[in-house]
C-alpha atoms as a PDB file:
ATOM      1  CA  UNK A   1      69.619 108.114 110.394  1.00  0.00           C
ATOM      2  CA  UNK A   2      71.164 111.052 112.388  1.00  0.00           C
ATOM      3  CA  UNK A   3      73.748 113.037 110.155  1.00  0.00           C
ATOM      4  CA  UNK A   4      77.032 114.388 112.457  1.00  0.00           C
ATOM      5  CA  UNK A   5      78.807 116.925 110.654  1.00  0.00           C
ATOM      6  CA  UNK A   6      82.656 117.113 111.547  1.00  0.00           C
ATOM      7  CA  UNK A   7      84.652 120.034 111.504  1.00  0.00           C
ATOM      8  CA  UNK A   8      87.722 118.362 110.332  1.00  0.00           C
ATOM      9  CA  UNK A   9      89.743 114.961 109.991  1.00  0.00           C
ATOM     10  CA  UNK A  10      89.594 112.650 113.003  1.00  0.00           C
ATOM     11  CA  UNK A  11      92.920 112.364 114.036  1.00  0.00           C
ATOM     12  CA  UNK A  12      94.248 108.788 113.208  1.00  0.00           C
ATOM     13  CA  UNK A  13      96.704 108.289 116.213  1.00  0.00           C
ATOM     14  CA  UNK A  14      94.352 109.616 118.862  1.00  0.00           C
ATOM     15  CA  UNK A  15      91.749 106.904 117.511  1.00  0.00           C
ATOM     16  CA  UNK A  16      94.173 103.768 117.453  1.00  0.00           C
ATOM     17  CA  UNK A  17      94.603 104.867 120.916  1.00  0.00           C
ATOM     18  CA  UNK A  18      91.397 105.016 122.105  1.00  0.00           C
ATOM     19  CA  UNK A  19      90.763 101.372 120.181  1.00  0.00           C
ATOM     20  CA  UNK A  20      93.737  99.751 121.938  1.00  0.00           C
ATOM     21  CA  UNK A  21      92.569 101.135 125.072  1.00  0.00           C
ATOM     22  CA  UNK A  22      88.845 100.430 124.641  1.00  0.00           C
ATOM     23  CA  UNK A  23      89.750  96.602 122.965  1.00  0.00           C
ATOM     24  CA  UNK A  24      86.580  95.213 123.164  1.00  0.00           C
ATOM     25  CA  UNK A  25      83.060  95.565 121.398  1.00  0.00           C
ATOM     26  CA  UNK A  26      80.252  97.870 122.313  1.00  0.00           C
ATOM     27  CA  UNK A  27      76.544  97.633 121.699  1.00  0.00           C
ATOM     28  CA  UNK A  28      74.750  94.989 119.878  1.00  0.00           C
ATOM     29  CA  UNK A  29      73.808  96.647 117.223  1.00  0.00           C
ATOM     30  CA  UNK A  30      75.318  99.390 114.765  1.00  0.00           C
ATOM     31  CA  UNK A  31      74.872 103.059 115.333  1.00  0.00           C
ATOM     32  CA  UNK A  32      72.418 105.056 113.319  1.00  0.00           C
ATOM     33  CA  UNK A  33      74.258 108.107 112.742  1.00  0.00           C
ATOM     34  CA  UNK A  34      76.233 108.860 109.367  1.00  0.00           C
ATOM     35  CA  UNK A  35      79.362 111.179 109.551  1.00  0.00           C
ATOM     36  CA  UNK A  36      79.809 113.663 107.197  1.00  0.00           C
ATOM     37  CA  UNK A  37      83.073 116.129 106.593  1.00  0.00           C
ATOM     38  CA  UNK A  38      82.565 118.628 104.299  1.00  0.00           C
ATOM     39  CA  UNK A  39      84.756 120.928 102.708  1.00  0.00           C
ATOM     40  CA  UNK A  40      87.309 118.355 101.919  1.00  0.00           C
ATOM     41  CA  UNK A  41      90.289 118.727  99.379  1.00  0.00           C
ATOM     42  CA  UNK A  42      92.876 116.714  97.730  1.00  0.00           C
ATOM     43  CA  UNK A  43      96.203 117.368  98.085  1.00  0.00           C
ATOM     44  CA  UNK A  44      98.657 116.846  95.471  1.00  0.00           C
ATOM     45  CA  UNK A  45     101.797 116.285  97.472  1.00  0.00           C
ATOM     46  CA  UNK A  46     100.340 113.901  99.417  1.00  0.00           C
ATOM     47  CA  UNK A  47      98.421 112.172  95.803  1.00  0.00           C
ATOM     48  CA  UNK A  48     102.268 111.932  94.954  1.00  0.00           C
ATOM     49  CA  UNK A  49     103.927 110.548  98.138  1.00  0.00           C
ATOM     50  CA  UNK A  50     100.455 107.686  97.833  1.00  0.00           C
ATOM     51  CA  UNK A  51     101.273 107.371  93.825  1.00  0.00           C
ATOM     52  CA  UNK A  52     105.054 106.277  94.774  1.00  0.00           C
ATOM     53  CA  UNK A  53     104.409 103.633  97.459  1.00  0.00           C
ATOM     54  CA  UNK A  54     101.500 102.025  95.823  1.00  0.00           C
ATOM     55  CA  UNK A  55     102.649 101.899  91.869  1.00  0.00           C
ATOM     56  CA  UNK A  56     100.815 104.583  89.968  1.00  0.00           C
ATOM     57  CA  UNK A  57     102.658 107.138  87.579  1.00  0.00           C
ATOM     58  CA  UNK A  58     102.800 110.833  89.797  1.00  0.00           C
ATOM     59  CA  UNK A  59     100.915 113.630  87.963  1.00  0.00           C
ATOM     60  CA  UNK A  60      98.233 111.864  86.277  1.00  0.00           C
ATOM     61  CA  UNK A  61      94.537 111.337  87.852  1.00  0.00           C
ATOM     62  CA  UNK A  62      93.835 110.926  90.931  1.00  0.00           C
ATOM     63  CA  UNK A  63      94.167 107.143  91.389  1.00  0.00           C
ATOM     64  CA  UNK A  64      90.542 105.308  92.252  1.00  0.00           C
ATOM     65  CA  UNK A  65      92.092 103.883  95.556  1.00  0.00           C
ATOM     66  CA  UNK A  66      93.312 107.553  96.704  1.00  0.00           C
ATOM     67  CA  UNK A  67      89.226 108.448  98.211  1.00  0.00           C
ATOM     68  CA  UNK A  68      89.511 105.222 100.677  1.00  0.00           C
ATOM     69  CA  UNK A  69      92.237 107.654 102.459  1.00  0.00           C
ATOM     70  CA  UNK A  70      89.286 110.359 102.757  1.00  0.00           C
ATOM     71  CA  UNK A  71      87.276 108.115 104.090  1.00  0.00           C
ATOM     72  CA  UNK A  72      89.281 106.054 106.492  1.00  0.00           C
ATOM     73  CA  UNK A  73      89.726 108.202 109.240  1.00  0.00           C
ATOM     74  CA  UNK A  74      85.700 108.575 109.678  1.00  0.00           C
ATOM     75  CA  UNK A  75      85.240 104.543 109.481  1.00  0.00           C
ATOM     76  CA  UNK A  76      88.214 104.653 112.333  1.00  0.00           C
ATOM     77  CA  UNK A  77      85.841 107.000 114.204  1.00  0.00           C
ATOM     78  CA  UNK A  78      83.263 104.848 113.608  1.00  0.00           C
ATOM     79  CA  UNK A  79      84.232 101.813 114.717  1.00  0.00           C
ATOM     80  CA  UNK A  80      86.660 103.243 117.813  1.00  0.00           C
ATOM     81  CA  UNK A  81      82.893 104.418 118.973  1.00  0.00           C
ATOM     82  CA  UNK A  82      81.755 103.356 122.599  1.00  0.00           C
ATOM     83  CA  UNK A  83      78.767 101.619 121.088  1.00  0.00           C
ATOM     84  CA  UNK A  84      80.257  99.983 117.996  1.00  0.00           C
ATOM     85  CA  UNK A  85      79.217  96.299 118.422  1.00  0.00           C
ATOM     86  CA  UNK A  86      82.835  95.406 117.260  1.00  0.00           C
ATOM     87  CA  UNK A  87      86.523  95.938 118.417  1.00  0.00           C
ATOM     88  CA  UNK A  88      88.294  97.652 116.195  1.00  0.00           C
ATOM     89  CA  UNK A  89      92.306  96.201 117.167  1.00  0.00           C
ATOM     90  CA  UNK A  90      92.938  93.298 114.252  1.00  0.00           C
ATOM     91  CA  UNK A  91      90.354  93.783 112.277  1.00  0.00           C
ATOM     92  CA  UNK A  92      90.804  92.444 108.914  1.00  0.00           C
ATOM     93  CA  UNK A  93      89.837  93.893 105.846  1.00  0.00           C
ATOM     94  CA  UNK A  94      87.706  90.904 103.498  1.00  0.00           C
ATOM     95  CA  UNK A  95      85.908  92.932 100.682  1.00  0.00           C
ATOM     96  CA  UNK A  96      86.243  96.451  99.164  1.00  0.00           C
ATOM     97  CA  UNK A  97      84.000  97.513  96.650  1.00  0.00           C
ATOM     98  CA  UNK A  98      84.210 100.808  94.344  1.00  0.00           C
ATOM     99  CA  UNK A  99      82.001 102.480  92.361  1.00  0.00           C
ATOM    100  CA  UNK A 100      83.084 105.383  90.235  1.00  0.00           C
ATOM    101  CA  UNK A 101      81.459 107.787  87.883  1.00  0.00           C
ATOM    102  CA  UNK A 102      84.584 110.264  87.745  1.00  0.00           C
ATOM    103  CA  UNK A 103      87.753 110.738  89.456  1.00  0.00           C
ATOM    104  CA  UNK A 104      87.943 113.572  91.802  1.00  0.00           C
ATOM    105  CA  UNK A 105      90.123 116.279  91.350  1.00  0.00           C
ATOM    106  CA  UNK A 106      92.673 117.810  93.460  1.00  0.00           C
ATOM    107  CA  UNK A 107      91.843 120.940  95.273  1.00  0.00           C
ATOM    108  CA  UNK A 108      88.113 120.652  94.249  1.00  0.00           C
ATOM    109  CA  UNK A 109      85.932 120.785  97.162  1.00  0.00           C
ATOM    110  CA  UNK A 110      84.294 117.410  98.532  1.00  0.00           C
ATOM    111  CA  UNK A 111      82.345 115.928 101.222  1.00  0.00           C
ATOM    112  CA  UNK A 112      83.035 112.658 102.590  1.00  0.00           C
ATOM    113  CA  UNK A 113      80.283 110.352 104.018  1.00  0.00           C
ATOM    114  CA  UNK A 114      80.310 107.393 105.596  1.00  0.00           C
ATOM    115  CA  UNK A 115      78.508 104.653 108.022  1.00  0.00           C
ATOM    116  CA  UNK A 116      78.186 101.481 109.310  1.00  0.00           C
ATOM    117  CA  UNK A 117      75.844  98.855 107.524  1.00  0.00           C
ATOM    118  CA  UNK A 118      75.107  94.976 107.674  1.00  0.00           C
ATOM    119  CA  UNK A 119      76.166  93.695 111.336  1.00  0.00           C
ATOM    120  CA  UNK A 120      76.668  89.833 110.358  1.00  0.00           C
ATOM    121  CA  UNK A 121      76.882  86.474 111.277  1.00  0.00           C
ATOM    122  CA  UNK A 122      80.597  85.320 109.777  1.00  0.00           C
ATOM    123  CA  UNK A 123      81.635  81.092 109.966  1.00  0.00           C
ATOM    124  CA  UNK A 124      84.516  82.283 111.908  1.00  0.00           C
ATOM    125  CA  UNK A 125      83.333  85.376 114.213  1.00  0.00           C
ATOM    126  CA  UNK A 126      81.314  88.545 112.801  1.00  0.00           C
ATOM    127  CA  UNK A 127      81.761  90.954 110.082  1.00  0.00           C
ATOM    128  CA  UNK A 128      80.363  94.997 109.484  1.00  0.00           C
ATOM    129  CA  UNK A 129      80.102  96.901 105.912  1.00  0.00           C
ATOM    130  CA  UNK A 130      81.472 100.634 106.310  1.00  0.00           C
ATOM    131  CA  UNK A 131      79.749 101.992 103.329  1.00  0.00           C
ATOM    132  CA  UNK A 132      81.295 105.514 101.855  1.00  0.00           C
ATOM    133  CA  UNK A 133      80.136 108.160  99.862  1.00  0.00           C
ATOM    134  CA  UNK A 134      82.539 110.894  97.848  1.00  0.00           C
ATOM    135  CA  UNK A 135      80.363 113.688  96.871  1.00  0.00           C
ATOM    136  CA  UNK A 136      80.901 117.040  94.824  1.00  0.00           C
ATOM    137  CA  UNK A 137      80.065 120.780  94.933  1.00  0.00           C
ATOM    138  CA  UNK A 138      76.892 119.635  92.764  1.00  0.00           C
ATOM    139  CA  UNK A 139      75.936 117.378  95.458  1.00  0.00           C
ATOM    140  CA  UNK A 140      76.382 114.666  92.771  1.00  0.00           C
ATOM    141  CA  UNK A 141      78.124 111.133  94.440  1.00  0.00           C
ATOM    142  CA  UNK A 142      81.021 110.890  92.166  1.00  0.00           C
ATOM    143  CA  UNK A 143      82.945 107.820  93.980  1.00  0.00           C
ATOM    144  CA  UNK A 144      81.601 105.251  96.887  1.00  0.00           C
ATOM    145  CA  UNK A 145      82.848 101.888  98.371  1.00  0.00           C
ATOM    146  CA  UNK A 146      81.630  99.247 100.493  1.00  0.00           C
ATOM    147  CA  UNK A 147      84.299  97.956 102.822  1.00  0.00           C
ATOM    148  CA  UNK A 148      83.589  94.671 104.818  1.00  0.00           C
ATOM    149  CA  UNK A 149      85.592  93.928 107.990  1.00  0.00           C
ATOM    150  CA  UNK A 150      85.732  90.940 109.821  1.00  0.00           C
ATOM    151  CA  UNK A 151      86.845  90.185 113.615  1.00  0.00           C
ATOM    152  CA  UNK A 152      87.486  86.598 114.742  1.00  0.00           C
ATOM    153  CA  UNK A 153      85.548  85.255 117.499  1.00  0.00           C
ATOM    154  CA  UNK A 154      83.447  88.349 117.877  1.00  0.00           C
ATOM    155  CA  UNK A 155      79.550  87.807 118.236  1.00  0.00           C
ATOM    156  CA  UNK A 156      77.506  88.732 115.986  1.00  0.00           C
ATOM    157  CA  UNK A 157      73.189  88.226 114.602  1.00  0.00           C
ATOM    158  CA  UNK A 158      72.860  85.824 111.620  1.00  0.00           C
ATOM    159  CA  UNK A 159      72.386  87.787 107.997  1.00  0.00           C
ATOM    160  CA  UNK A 160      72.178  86.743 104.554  1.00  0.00           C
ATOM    161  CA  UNK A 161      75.104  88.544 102.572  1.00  0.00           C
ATOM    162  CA  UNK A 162      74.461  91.956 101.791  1.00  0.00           C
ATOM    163  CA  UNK A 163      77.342  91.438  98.985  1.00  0.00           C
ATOM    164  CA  UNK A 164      76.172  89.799  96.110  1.00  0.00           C
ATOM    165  CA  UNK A 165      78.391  86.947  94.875  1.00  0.00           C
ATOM    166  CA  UNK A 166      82.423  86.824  94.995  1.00  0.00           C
ATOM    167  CA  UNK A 167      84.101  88.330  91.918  1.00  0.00           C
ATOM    168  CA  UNK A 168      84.926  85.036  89.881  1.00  0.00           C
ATOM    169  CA  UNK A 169      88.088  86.280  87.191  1.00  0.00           C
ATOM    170  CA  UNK A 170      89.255  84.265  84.518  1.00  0.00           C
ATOM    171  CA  UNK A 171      93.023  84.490  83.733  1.00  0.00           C
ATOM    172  CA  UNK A 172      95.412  82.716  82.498  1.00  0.00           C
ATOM    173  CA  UNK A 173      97.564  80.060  83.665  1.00  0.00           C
ATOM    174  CA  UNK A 174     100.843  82.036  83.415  1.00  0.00           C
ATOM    175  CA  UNK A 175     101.617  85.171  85.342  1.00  0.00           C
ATOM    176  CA  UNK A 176     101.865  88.849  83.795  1.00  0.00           C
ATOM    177  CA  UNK A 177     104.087  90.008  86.651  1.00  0.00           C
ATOM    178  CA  UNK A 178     106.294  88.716  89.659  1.00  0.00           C
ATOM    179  CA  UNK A 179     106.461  90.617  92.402  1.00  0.00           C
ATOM    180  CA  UNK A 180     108.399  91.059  95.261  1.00  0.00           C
ATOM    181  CA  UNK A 181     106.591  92.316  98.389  1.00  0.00           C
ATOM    182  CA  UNK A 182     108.980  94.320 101.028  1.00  0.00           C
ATOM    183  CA  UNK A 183     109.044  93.711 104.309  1.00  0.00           C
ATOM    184  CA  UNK A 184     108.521  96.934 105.123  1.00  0.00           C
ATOM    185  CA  UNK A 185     105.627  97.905 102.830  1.00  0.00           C
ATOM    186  CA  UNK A 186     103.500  97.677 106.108  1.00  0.00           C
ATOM    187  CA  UNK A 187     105.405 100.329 107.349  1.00  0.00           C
ATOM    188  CA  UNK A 188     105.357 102.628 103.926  1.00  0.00           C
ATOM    189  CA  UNK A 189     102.055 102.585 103.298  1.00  0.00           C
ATOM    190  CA  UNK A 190     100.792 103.366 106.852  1.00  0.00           C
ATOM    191  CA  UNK A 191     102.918 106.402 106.400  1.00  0.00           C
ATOM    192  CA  UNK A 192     101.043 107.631 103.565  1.00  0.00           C
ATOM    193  CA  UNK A 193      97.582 106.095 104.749  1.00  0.00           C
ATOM    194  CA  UNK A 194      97.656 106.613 108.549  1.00  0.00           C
ATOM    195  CA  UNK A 195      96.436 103.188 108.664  1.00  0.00           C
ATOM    196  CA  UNK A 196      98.789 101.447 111.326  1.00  0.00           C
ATOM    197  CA  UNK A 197      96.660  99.035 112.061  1.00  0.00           C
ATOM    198  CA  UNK A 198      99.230  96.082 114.297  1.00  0.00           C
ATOM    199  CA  UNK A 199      99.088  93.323 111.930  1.00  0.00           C
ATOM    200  CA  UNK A 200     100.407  95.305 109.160  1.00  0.00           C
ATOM    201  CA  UNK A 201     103.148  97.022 111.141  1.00  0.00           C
ATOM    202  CA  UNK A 202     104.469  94.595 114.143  1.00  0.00           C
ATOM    203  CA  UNK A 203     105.159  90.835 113.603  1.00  0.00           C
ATOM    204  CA  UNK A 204     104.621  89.468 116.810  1.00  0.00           C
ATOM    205  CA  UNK A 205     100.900  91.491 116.905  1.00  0.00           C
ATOM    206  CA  UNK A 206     100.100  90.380 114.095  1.00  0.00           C
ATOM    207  CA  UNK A 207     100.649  86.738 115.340  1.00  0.00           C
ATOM    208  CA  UNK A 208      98.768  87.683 118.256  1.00  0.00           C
ATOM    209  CA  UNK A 209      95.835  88.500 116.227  1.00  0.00           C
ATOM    210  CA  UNK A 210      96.063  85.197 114.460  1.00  0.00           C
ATOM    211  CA  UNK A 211      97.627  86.079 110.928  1.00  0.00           C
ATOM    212  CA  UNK A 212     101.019  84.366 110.154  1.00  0.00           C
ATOM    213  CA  UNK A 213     103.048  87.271 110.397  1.00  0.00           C
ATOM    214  CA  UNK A 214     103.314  90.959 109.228  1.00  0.00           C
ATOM    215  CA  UNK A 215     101.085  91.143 106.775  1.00  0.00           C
ATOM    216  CA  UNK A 216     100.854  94.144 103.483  1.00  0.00           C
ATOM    217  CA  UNK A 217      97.220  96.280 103.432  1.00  0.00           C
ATOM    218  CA  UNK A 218      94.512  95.040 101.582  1.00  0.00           C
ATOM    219  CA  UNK A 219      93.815  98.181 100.255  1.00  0.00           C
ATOM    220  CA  UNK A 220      98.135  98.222  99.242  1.00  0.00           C
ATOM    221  CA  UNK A 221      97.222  94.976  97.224  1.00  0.00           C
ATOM    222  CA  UNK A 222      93.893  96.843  95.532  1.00  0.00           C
ATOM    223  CA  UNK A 223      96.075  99.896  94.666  1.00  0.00           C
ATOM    224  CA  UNK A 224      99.047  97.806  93.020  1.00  0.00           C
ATOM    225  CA  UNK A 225      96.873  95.990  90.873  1.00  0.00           C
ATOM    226  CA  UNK A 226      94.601  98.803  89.647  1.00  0.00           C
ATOM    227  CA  UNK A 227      98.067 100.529  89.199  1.00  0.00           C
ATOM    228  CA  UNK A 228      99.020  97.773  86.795  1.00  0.00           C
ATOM    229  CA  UNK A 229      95.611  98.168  84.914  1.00  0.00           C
ATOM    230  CA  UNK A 230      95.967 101.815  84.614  1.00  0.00           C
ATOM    231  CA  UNK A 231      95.685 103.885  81.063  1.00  0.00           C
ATOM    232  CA  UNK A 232      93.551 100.283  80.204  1.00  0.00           C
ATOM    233  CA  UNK A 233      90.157 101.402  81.603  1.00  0.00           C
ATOM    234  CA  UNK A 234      88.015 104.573  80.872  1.00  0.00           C
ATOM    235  CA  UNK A 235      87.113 107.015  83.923  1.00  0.00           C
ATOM    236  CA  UNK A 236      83.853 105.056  85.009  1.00  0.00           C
ATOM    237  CA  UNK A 237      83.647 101.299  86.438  1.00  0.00           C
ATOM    238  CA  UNK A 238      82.906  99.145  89.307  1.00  0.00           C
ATOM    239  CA  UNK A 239      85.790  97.384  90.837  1.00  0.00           C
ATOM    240  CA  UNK A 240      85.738  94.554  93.371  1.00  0.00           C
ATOM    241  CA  UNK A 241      88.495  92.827  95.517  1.00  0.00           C
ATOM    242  CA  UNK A 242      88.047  89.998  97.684  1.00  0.00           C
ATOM    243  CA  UNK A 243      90.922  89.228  99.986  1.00  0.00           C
ATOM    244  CA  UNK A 244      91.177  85.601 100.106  1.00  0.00           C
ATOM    245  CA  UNK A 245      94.753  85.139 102.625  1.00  0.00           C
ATOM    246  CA  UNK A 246      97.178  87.428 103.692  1.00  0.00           C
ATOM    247  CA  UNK A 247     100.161  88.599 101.575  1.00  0.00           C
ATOM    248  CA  UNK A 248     103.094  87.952 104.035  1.00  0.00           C
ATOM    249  CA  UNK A 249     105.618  90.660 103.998  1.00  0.00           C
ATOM    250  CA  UNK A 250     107.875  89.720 102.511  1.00  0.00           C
ATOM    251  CA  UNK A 251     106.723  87.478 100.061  1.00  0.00           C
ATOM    252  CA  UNK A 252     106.616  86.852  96.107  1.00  0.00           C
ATOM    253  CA  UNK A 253     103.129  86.887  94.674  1.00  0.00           C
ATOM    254  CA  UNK A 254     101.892  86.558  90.886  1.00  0.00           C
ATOM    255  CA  UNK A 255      99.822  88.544  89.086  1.00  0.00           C
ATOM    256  CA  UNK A 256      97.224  87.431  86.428  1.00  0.00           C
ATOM    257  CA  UNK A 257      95.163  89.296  84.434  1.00  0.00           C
ATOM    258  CA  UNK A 258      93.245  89.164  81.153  1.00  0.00           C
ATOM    259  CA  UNK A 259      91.131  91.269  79.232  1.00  0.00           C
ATOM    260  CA  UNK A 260      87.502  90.233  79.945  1.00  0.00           C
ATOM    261  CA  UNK A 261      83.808  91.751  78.301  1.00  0.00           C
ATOM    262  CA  UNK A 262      83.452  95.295  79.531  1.00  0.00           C
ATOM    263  CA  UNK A 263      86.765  95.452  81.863  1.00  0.00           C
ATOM    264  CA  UNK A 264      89.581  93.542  83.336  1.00  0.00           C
ATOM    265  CA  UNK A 265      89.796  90.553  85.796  1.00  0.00           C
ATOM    266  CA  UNK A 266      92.995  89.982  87.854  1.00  0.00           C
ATOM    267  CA  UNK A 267      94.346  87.388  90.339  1.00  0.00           C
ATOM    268  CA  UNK A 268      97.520  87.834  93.294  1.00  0.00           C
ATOM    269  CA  UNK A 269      98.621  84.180  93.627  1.00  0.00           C
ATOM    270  CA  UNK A 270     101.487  82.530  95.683  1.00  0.00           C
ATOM    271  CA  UNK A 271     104.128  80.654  94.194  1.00  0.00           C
ATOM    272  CA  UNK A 272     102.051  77.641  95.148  1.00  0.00           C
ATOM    273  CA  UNK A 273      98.952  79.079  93.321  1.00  0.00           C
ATOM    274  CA  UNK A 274      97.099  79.981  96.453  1.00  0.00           C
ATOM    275  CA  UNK A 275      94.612  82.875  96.126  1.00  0.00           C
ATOM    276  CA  UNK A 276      95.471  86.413  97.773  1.00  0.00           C
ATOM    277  CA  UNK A 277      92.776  88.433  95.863  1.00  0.00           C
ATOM    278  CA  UNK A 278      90.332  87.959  93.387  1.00  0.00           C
ATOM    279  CA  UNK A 279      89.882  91.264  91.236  1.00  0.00           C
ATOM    280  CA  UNK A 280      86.881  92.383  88.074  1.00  0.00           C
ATOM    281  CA  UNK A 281      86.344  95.397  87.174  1.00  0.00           C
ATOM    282  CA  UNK A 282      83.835  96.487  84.569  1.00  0.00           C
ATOM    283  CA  UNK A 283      83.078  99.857  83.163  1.00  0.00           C
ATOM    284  CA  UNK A 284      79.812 101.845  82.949  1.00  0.00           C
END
């Protein structure tokens, strides 16, 4: 695999550009090359302005969400790529994995590392892994993910799952929390994310994209919830979302959770008791 090193940050708006101007897929297969940007550090206004909009407590740890924000910009850069087999306008977000051994610090140095994995085969159009890496001055991998994105309609060659089965969480009947979901929390967290993808920002794109409406980040959902769980959980653990249907915004949603051997598991359901995510996490 050929390693680019970046100088700095892709620039978010020039790549949303270039993927609504470029709105259609590439190659037909993934590119080979990893992108790396070193000398990366965490900010701790910016930590704060994230803490506020997605639920955490300002000053504590850096939450275990925050690195996806590192690492967004280079799957963006990624996937806006000439030969990137997929179009990257309405993509949808279906699975985020995390693995991690520590939380990072702010102002320590990092390197960020990510690329593209597991072109596949999806019932209703095609779906990509951007796998990412979060590693220290040691050269020790202190935090990674696996994101998988799916585009409707989009082409793609038949693979078994490179995810092992969906997280399965047992909780209880009766919600822990009700929540109200803004109608502009599309709009807030792009602002702190850079993330302004259509469907989460624009009603009628997002209609045009097939979802019912503006819909709230997966990664917004991910963040709330682990912000609900947090001070419950030591520094290590393995947390996965699935992203069953959209969270309209607005909306009300439910949360469920319950204590469960080795971590927590965790449910956002409707009113109606329809599934928005499916959440374990274990520690080790």
């Amino acid at each position: 695999m050929t390693i680019e090193t970046l100088d700095g940050p892709p620039t978010l708006g020039v790549l949303y550009g270039r993927a609504l101007l470029t709105a259609r897929s590439g190659g037909s297969t993934l590119p080979d090359r990893r992108l790396d940007l070193p000398g990366v550090r965490i900010d701790a206004d910016t930590v704060a302005d994230y803490n506020h909009v997605c639920g955490f407590s300002v000053g504590g740890v850096v939450p275990p969400t925050y690195p996806h924000m590192l690492a967004f910009p280079l799957q963006m850069r990624l996937m806006t790529d000439r030969e990137f087999p997929l179009p990257a306008p309405g993509m949808v977000h279906l699975r985020n994995v995390i693995t991690q051994q520590r939380p990072p610090e702010v102002g320590e140095p990092l390197r960020v590392a990510v690329h593209a994995d597991h072109l596949a085969a999806h019932p209703k159009g095609a779906q990509v892994d951007l796998v990412t890496a979060v590693i220290d001055a040691d050269e020790v991998e202190i935090w990674g993910s696996r994101s998988t994105y799916f585009v409707r309609g989009a082409p793609a060659p038949d693979a078994e799952p490179s995810a092992p089965p969906e997280p399965d969480p047992h909780v209880g009947r009766l919600p822990h929390a009700v929540w109200r979901i803004p109608s502009d929390i599309g709009r807030r967290y792009a602002a702190v994310s850079g993330d302004v993808n259509p469907i989460h920002v624009n009603g009628l794109a997002a209609k045009a994209f097939g979802m019912p409406g503006t819909i709230a980040h997966g990664m917004w959902t991910k963040a709330r919830v682990l912000a609900a769980l947090a001070g419950r959980h030591g520094p290590a653990f393995t947390v996965d979302v699935v992203f069953k249907a959209p969270v309209r915004a607005p909306s009300t949603v439910h949360l469920h959770t319950a204590e469960a051997d080795g971590g927590w598991d965790a449910k956002l359901v409707s009113p109606k008791g329809k599934d928005h995510l499916l959440l374990t996490l274990r520690e080790g």
